[in-house]
C-alpha atoms as a PDB file:
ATOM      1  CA  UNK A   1     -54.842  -9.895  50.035  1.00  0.00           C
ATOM      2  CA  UNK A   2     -57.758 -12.236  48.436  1.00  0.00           C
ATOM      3  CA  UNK A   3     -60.850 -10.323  47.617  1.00  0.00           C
ATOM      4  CA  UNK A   4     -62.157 -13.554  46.059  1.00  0.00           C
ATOM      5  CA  UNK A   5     -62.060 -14.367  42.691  1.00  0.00           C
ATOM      6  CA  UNK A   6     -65.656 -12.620  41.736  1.00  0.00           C
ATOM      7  CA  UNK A   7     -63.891  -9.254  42.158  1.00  0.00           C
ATOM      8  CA  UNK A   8     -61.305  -9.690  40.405  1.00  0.00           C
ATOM      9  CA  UNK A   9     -62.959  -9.968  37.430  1.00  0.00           C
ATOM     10  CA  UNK A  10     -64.726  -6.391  37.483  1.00  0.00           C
ATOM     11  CA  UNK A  11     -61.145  -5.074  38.265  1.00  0.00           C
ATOM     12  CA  UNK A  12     -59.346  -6.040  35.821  1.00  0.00           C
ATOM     13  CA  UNK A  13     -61.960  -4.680  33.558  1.00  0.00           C
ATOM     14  CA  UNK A  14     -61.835  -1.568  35.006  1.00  0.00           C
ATOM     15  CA  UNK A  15     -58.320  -1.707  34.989  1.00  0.00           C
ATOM     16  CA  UNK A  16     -58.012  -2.259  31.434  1.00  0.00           C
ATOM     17  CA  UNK A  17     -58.197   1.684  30.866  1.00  0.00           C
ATOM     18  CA  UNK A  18     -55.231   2.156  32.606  1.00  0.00           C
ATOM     19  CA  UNK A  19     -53.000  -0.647  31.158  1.00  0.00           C
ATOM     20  CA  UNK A  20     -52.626  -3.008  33.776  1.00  0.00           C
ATOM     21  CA  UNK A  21     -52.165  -5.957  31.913  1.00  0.00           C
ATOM     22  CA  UNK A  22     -50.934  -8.492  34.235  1.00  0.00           C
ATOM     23  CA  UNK A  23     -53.425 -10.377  36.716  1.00  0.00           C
ATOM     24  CA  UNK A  24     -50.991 -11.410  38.909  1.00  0.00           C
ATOM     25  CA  UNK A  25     -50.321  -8.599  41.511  1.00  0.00           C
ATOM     26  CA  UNK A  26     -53.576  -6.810  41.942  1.00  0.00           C
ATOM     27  CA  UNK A  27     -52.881  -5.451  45.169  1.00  0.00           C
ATOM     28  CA  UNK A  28     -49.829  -3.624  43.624  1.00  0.00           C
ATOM     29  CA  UNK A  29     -51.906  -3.320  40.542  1.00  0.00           C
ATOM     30  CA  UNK A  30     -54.603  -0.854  43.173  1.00  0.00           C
ATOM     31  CA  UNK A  31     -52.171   0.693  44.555  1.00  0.00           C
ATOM     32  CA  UNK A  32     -50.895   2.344  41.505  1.00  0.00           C
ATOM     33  CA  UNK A  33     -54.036   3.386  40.492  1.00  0.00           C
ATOM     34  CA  UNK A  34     -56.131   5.509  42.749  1.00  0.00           C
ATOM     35  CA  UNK A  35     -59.371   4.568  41.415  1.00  0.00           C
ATOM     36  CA  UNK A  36     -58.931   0.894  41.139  1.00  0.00           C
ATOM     37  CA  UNK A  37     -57.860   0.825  45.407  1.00  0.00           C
ATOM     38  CA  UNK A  38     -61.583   2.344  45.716  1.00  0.00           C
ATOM     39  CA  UNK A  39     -63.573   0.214  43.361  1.00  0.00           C
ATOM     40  CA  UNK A  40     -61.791  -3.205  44.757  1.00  0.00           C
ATOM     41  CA  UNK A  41     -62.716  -1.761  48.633  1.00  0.00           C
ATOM     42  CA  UNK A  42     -66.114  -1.093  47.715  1.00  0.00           C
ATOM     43  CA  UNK A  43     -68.532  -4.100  46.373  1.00  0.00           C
ATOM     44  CA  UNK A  44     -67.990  -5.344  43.019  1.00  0.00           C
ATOM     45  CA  UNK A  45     -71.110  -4.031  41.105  1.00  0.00           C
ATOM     46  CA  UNK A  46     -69.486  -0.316  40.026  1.00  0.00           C
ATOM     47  CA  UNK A  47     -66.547  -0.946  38.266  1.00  0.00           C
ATOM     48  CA  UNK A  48     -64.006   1.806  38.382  1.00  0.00           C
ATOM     49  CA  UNK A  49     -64.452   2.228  34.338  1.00  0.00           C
ATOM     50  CA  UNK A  50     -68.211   3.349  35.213  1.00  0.00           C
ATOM     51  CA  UNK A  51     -67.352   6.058  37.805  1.00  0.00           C
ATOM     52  CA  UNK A  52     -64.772   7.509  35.223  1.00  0.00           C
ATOM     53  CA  UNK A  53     -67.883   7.281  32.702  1.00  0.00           C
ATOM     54  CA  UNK A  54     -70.542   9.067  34.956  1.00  0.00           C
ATOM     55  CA  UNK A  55     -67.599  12.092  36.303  1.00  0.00           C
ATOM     56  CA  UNK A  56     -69.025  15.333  35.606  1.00  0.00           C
ATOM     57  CA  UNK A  57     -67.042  17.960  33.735  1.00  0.00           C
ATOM     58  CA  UNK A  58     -67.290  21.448  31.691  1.00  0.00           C
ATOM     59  CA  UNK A  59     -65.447  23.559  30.017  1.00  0.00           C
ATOM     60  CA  UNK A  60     -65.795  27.023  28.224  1.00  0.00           C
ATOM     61  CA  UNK A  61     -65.927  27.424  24.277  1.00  0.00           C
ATOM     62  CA  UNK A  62     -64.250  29.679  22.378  1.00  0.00           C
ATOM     63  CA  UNK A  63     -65.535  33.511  22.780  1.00  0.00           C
ATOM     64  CA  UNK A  64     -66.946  34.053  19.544  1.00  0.00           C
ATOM     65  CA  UNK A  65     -67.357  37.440  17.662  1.00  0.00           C
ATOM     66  CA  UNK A  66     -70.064  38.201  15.576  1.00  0.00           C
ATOM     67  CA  UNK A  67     -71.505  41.090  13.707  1.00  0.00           C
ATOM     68  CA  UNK A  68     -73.473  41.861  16.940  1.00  0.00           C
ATOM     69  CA  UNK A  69     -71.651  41.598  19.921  1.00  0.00           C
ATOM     70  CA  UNK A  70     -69.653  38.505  21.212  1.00  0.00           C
ATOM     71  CA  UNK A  71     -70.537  35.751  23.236  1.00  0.00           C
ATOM     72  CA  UNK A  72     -68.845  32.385  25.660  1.00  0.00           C
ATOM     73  CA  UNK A  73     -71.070  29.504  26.728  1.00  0.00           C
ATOM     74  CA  UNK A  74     -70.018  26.719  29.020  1.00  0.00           C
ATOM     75  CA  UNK A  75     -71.276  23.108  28.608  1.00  0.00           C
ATOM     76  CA  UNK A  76     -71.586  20.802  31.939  1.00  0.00           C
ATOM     77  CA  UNK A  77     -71.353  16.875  30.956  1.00  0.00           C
ATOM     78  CA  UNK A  78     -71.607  13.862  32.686  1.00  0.00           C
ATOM     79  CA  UNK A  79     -70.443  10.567  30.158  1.00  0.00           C
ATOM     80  CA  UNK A  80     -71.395  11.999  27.299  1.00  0.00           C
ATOM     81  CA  UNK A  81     -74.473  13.433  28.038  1.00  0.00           C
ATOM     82  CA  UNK A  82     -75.075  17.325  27.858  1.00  0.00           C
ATOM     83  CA  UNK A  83     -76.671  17.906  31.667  1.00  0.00           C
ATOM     84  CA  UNK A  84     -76.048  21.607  31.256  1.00  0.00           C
ATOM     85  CA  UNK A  85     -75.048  25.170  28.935  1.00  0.00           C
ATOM     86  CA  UNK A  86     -74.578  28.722  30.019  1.00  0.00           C
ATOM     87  CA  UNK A  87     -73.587  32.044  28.721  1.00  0.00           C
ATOM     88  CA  UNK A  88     -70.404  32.924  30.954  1.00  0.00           C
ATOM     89  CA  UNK A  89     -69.771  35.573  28.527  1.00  0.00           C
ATOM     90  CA  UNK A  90     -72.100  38.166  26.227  1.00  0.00           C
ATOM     91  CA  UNK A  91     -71.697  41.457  24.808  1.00  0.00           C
ATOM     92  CA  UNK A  92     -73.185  43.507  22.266  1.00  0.00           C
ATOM     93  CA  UNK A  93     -73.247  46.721  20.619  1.00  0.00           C
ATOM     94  CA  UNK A  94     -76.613  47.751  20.695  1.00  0.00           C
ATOM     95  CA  UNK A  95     -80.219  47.234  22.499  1.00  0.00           C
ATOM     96  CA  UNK A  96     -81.827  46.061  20.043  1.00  0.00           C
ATOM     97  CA  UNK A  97     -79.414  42.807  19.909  1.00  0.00           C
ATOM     98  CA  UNK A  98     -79.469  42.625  23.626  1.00  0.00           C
ATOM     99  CA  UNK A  99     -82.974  42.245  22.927  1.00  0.00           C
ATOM    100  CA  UNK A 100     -82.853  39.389  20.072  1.00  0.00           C
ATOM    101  CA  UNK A 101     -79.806  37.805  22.064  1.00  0.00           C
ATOM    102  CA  UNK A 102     -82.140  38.174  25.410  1.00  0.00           C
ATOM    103  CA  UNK A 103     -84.834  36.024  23.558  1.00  0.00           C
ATOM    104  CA  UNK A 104     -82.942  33.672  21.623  1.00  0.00           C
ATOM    105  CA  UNK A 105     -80.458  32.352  24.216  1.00  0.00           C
ATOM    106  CA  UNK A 106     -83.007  30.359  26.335  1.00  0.00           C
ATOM    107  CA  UNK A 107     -84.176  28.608  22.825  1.00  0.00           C
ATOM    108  CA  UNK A 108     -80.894  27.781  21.655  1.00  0.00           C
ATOM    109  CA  UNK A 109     -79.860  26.262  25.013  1.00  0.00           C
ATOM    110  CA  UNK A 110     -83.017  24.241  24.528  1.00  0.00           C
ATOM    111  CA  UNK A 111     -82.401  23.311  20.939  1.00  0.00           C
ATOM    112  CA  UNK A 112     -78.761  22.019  22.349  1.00  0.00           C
ATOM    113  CA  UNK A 113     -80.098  20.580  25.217  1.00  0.00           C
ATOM    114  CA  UNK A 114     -82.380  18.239  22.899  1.00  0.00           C
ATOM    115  CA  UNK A 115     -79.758  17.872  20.112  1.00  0.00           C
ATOM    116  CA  UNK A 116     -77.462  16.797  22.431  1.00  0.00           C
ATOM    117  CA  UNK A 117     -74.820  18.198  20.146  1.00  0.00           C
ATOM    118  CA  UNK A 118     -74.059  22.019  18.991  1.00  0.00           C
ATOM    119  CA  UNK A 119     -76.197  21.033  15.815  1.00  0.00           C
ATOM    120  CA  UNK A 120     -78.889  23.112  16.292  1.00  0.00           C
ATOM    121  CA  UNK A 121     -81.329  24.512  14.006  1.00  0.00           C
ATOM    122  CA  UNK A 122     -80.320  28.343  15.394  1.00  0.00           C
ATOM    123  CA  UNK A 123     -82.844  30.940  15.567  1.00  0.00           C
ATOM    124  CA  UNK A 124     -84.658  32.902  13.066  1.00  0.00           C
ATOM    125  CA  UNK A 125     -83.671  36.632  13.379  1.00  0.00           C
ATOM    126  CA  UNK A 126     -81.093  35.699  15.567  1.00  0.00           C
ATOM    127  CA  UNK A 127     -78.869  33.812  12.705  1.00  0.00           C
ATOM    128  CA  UNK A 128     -75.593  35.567  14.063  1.00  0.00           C
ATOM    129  CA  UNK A 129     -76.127  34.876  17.366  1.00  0.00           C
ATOM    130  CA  UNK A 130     -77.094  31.369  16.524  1.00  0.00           C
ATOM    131  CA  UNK A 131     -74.009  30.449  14.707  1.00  0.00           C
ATOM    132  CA  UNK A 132     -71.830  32.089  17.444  1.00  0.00           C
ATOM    133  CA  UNK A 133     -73.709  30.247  20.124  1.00  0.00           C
ATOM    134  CA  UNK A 134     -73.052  26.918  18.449  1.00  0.00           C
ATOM    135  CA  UNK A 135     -69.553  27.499  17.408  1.00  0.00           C
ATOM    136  CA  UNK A 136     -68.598  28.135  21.592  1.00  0.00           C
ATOM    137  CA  UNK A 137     -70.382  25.564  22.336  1.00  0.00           C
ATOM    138  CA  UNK A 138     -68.483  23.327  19.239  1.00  0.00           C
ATOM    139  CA  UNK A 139     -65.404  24.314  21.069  1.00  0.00           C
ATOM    140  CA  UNK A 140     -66.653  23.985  24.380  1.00  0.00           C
ATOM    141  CA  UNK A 141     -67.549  19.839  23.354  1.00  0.00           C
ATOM    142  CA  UNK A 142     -64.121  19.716  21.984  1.00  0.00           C
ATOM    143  CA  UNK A 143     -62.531  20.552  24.723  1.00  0.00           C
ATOM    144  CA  UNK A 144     -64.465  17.708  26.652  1.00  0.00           C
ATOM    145  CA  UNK A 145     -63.642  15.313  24.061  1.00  0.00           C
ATOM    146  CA  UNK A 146     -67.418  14.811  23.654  1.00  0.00           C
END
Protein backbone atom coordinates (compact mmCIF):
# COMPACT_ATOMS: atom_id res chain seq x y z
CA UNK A 1 0.00 0.00 0.00
CA UNK A 2 1.73 3.52 -1.07
CA UNK A 3 0.37 6.43 0.82
CA UNK A 4 3.05 8.52 -0.92
CA UNK A 5 6.13 9.40 0.41
CA UNK A 6 4.82 12.85 2.23
CA UNK A 7 3.07 10.59 4.77
CA UNK A 8 5.40 8.62 5.57
CA UNK A 9 7.37 11.01 7.02
CA UNK A 10 4.76 12.20 9.80
CA UNK A 11 4.43 8.39 10.56
CA UNK A 12 7.38 7.43 11.30
CA UNK A 13 7.58 10.32 13.62
CA UNK A 14 4.72 9.41 15.28
CA UNK A 15 5.82 6.07 15.32
CA UNK A 16 8.95 6.76 16.99
CA UNK A 17 7.06 6.54 20.50
CA UNK A 18 6.31 3.19 19.98
CA UNK A 19 9.67 1.81 18.67
CA UNK A 20 9.13 1.11 15.24
CA UNK A 21 12.39 1.54 13.97
CA UNK A 22 12.42 0.12 10.61
CA UNK A 23 10.89 2.12 7.52
CA UNK A 24 10.50 -0.63 5.50
CA UNK A 25 7.08 -2.32 6.26
CA UNK A 26 4.79 0.44 7.31
CA UNK A 27 1.74 -1.24 6.54
CA UNK A 28 2.74 -4.01 9.05
CA UNK A 29 4.33 -1.27 11.03
CA UNK A 30 0.13 0.30 11.35
CA UNK A 31 -1.12 -2.60 11.89
CA UNK A 32 0.63 -3.26 15.07
CA UNK A 33 -0.10 -0.14 16.37
CA UNK A 34 -3.65 1.00 16.66
CA UNK A 35 -3.01 4.57 16.55
CA UNK A 36 -0.56 4.72 13.77
CA UNK A 37 -3.49 2.61 11.25
CA UNK A 38 -5.67 5.89 12.13
CA UNK A 39 -3.21 8.69 11.71
CA UNK A 40 -1.80 7.09 8.21
CA UNK A 41 -5.86 6.79 7.05
CA UNK A 42 -6.52 10.18 7.98
CA UNK A 43 -4.46 13.25 6.25
CA UNK A 44 -1.02 13.76 7.24
CA UNK A 45 -1.20 17.06 9.30
CA UNK A 46 -2.05 15.27 13.00
CA UNK A 47 0.51 13.00 13.65
CA UNK A 48 -0.43 10.16 15.91
CA UNK A 49 2.29 11.57 18.62
CA UNK A 50 -0.10 14.79 18.85
CA UNK A 51 -3.40 12.93 19.54
CA UNK A 52 -1.51 10.92 22.34
CA UNK A 53 -0.34 14.58 23.51
CA UNK A 54 -3.86 16.30 23.51
CA UNK A 55 -5.79 12.73 25.28
CA UNK A 56 -7.53 13.83 28.25
CA UNK A 57 -7.04 12.05 31.55
CA UNK A 58 -7.55 12.34 35.56
CA UNK A 59 -6.95 10.71 38.33
CA UNK A 60 -7.67 11.04 42.17
CA UNK A 61 -4.91 12.12 44.81
CA UNK A 62 -4.27 10.69 47.82
CA UNK A 63 -7.16 11.30 50.62
CA UNK A 64 -5.39 13.40 52.90
CA UNK A 65 -6.02 13.82 56.73
CA UNK A 66 -5.63 16.84 58.46
CA UNK A 67 -6.28 18.30 61.83
CA UNK A 68 -9.76 19.25 60.46
CA UNK A 69 -11.37 16.78 58.57
CA UNK A 70 -10.01 14.96 55.40
CA UNK A 71 -10.23 15.66 51.94
CA UNK A 72 -9.66 13.88 47.87
CA UNK A 73 -9.46 16.13 44.82
CA UNK A 74 -9.32 14.91 41.27
CA UNK A 75 -7.29 16.72 38.55
CA UNK A 76 -8.60 16.47 34.71
CA UNK A 77 -5.52 17.04 32.13
CA UNK A 78 -5.19 17.25 28.67
CA UNK A 79 -1.02 17.23 27.55
CA UNK A 80 0.07 18.68 30.35
CA UNK A 81 -2.20 21.24 30.94
CA UNK A 82 -4.47 21.33 34.16
CA UNK A 83 -8.18 21.80 32.32
CA UNK A 84 -9.82 20.81 35.57
CA UNK A 85 -9.80 19.96 39.86
CA UNK A 86 -12.54 18.75 42.10
CA UNK A 87 -13.17 17.68 45.59
CA UNK A 88 -14.48 13.94 45.12
CA UNK A 89 -13.96 13.60 48.71
CA UNK A 90 -14.36 16.06 52.06
CA UNK A 91 -15.05 15.59 55.57
CA UNK A 92 -14.71 17.39 58.66
CA UNK A 93 -15.31 17.43 62.22
CA UNK A 94 -16.93 20.49 62.86
CA UNK A 95 -19.05 23.55 61.23
CA UNK A 96 -16.95 25.88 61.66
CA UNK A 97 -14.29 24.05 59.22
CA UNK A 98 -17.05 23.17 56.88
CA UNK A 99 -17.30 26.76 56.83
CA UNK A 100 -13.43 27.76 56.22
CA UNK A 101 -13.17 24.55 53.89
CA UNK A 102 -16.62 25.88 52.12
CA UNK A 103 -14.74 29.22 51.36
CA UNK A 104 -11.36 28.23 50.69
CA UNK A 105 -11.87 25.37 48.20
CA UNK A 106 -13.08 27.54 45.23
CA UNK A 107 -9.72 29.79 45.84
CA UNK A 108 -7.41 27.06 46.00
CA UNK A 109 -8.81 25.42 42.84
CA UNK A 110 -8.18 28.84 41.36
CA UNK A 111 -4.72 29.30 42.76
CA UNK A 112 -4.01 25.63 41.04
CA UNK A 113 -5.77 26.37 38.13
CA UNK A 114 -3.30 29.47 37.51
CA UNK A 115 -0.20 27.72 38.97
CA UNK A 116 -0.70 25.08 36.83
CA UNK A 117 1.00 22.94 39.42
CA UNK A 118 -0.09 21.99 43.22
CA UNK A 119 2.30 24.99 44.20
CA UNK A 120 -0.04 27.16 45.49
CA UNK A 121 0.21 29.89 47.86
CA UNK A 122 -2.77 28.04 50.17
CA UNK A 123 -5.12 30.06 52.06
CA UNK A 124 -4.85 32.17 55.04
CA UNK A 125 -6.96 30.63 57.90
CA UNK A 126 -7.35 27.73 55.97
CA UNK A 127 -3.44 26.60 56.23
CA UNK A 128 -4.55 22.87 56.99
CA UNK A 129 -6.83 22.63 54.46
CA UNK A 130 -4.45 24.25 52.09
CA UNK A 131 -1.64 21.89 52.55
CA UNK A 132 -4.06 18.88 52.35
CA UNK A 133 -5.59 20.24 49.20
CA UNK A 134 -2.20 20.50 47.53
CA UNK A 135 -0.74 17.34 48.77
CA UNK A 136 -4.03 15.27 46.85
CA UNK A 137 -3.64 17.13 44.26
CA UNK A 138 0.57 16.41 44.37
CA UNK A 139 -0.52 12.86 44.22
CA UNK A 140 -3.22 13.26 41.95
CA UNK A 141 -0.31 14.94 39.17
CA UNK A 142 1.79 12.03 40.02
CA UNK A 143 -0.33 9.69 39.15
CA UNK A 144 -0.73 11.44 35.64
CA UNK A 145 2.87 11.64 35.27
CA UNK A 146 2.39 15.42 34.94
Amino acid sequence: GGNGSGSSKSASAGAGASGGGTSGGSSSAASSSGTGASATTASASSPASSAAATATRSAVGSDVQYPFGDLAVKVTVQGKKITDISVVKHNTFDPRSAMIDQYAMPLLRQQAMQAQSAQINGISGASYTSGAYAQSLQSALAKLKV
